[in-house]
Protein backbone atom coordinates (compact mmCIF):
# COMPACT_ATOMS: atom_id res chain seq x y z
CA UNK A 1 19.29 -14.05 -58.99
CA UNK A 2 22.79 -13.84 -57.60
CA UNK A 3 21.61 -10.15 -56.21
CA UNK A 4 18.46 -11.84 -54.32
CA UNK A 5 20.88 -14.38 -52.78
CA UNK A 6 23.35 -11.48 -51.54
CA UNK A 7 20.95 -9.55 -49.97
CA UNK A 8 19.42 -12.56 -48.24
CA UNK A 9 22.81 -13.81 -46.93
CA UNK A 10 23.66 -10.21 -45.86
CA UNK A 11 20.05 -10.02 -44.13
CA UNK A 12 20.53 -13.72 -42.26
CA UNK A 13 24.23 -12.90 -41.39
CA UNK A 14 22.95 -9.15 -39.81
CA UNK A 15 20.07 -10.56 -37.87
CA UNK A 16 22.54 -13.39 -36.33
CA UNK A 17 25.22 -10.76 -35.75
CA UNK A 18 22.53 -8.77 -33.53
CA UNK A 19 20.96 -11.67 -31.81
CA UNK A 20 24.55 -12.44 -30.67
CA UNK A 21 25.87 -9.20 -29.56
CA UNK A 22 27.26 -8.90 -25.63
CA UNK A 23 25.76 -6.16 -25.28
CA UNK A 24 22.35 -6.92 -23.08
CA UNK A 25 20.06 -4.34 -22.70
CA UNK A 26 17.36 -6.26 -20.75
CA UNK A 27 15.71 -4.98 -17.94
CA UNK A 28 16.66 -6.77 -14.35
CA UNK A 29 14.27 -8.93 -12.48
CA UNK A 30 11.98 -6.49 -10.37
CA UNK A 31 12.36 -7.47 -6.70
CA UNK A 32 14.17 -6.97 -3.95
CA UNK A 33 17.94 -7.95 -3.75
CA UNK A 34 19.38 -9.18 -0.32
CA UNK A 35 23.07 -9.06 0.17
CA UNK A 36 24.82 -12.54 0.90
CA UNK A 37 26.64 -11.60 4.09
CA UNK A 38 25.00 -9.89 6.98
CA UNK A 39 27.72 -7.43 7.54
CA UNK A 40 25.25 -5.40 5.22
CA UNK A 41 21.75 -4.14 5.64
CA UNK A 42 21.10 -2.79 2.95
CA UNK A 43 18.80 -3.62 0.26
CA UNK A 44 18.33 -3.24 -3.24
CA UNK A 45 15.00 -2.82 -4.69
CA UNK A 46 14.54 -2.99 -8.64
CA UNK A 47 11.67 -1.62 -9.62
CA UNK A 48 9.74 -0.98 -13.12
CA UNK A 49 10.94 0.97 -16.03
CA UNK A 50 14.31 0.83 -15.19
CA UNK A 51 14.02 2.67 -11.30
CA UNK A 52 15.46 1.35 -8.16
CA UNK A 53 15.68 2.13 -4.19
CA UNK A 54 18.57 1.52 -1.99
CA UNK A 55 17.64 1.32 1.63
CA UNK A 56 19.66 1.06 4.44
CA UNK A 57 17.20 0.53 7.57
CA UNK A 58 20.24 1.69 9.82
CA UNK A 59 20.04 5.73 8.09
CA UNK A 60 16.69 7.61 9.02
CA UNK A 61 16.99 9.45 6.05
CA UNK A 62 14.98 9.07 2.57
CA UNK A 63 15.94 6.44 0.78
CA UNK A 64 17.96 7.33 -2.60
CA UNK A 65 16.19 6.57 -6.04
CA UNK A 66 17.25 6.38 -9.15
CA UNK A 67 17.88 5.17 -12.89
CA UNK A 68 19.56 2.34 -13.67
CA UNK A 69 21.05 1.19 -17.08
CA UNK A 70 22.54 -1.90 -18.40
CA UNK A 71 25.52 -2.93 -20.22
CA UNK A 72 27.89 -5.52 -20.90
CA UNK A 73 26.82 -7.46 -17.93
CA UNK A 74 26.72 -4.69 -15.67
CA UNK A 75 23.91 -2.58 -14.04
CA UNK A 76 24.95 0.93 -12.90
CA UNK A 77 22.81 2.47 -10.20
CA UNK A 78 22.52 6.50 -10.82
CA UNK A 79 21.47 8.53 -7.50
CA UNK A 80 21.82 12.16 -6.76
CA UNK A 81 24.67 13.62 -6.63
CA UNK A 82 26.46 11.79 -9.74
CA UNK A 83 27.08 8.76 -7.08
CA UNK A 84 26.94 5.55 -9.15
CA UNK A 85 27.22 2.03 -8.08
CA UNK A 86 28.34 -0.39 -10.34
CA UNK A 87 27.58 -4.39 -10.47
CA UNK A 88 28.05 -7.27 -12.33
CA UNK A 89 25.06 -9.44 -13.38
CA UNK A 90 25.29 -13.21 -12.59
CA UNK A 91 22.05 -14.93 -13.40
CA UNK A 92 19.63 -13.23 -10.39
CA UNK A 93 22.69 -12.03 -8.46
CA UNK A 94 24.39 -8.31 -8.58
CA UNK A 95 28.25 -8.29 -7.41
CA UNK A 96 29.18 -5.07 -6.16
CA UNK A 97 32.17 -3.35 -8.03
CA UNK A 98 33.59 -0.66 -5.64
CA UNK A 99 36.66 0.03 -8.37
CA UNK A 100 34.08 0.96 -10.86
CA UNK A 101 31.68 2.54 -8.83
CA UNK A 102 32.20 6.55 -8.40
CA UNK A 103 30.08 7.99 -4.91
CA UNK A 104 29.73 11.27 -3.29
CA UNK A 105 31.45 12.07 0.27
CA UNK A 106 27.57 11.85 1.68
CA UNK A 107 26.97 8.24 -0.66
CA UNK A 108 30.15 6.84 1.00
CA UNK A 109 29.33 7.76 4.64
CA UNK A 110 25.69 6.36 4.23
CA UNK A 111 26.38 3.09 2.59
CA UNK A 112 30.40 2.89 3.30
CA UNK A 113 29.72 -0.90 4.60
CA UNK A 114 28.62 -2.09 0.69
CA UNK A 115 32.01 -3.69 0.55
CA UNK A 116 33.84 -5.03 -2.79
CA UNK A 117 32.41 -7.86 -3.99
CA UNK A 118 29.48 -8.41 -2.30
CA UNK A 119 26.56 -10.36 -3.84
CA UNK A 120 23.36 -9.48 -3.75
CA UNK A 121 20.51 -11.95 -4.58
CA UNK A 122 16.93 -11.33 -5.54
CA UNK A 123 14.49 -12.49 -3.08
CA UNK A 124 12.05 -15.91 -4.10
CA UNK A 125 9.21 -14.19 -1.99
């Protein structure tokens, strides 16, 4: 009997360990993400199974695409290249992270106005 109650506390106390972990692995809200100050154009769309565009309506060239993955309250954006942006997640918000973020020469000429700290918000529409 003791044996039966071990293995159920050690069950209970696993399943509320891993319903607690910091570790999120959800996917973002698909949409499109506006920044907060017009100093930037650009826009970030999330789209399904973990893809995403970045356009910048000011470059006539493709827009990148890309993978995205989550962790720890932060999304990193994967385009060509090895560039990677990094944000934090706040609610519907992403919060650029320029320190975290690595970018090719051509990434940081194209979207070299995505300044520190800037929020973007998913769009209500």
């Amino acid at each position: 009997m003791k044996g039966i109650m071990l293995f159920v506390l050690l069950a209970v106390m696993a399943a509320l360990s891993a319903g607690c972990s910091n570790n999120k692995s959800a996917d973002l809200p698909v949409g499109d993400y506006y920044p907060e100050r017009e100093l930037s154009s650009i826009t970030i769309t999330i789209e399904a199974e973990r893809t995403f565009t970045l356009i910048n309506p000011l470059r006539s060239v493709w827009p990148p695409k890309g993978n995205y993955t989550i962790e720890n309250e932060q999304v990193t954006l994967i385009i060509y290249e090895g560039s990677e942006y990094v944000f934090d997640i706040k609610g519907n918000s992403l919060i650029y992270r320029a320190d975290l973020s690595s970018l090719s020469e051509d990434a940081k000429t194209a979207y070299a106005h995505i300044e520190d700290g800037t929020k973007f918000t998913l769009s209500e529409n």
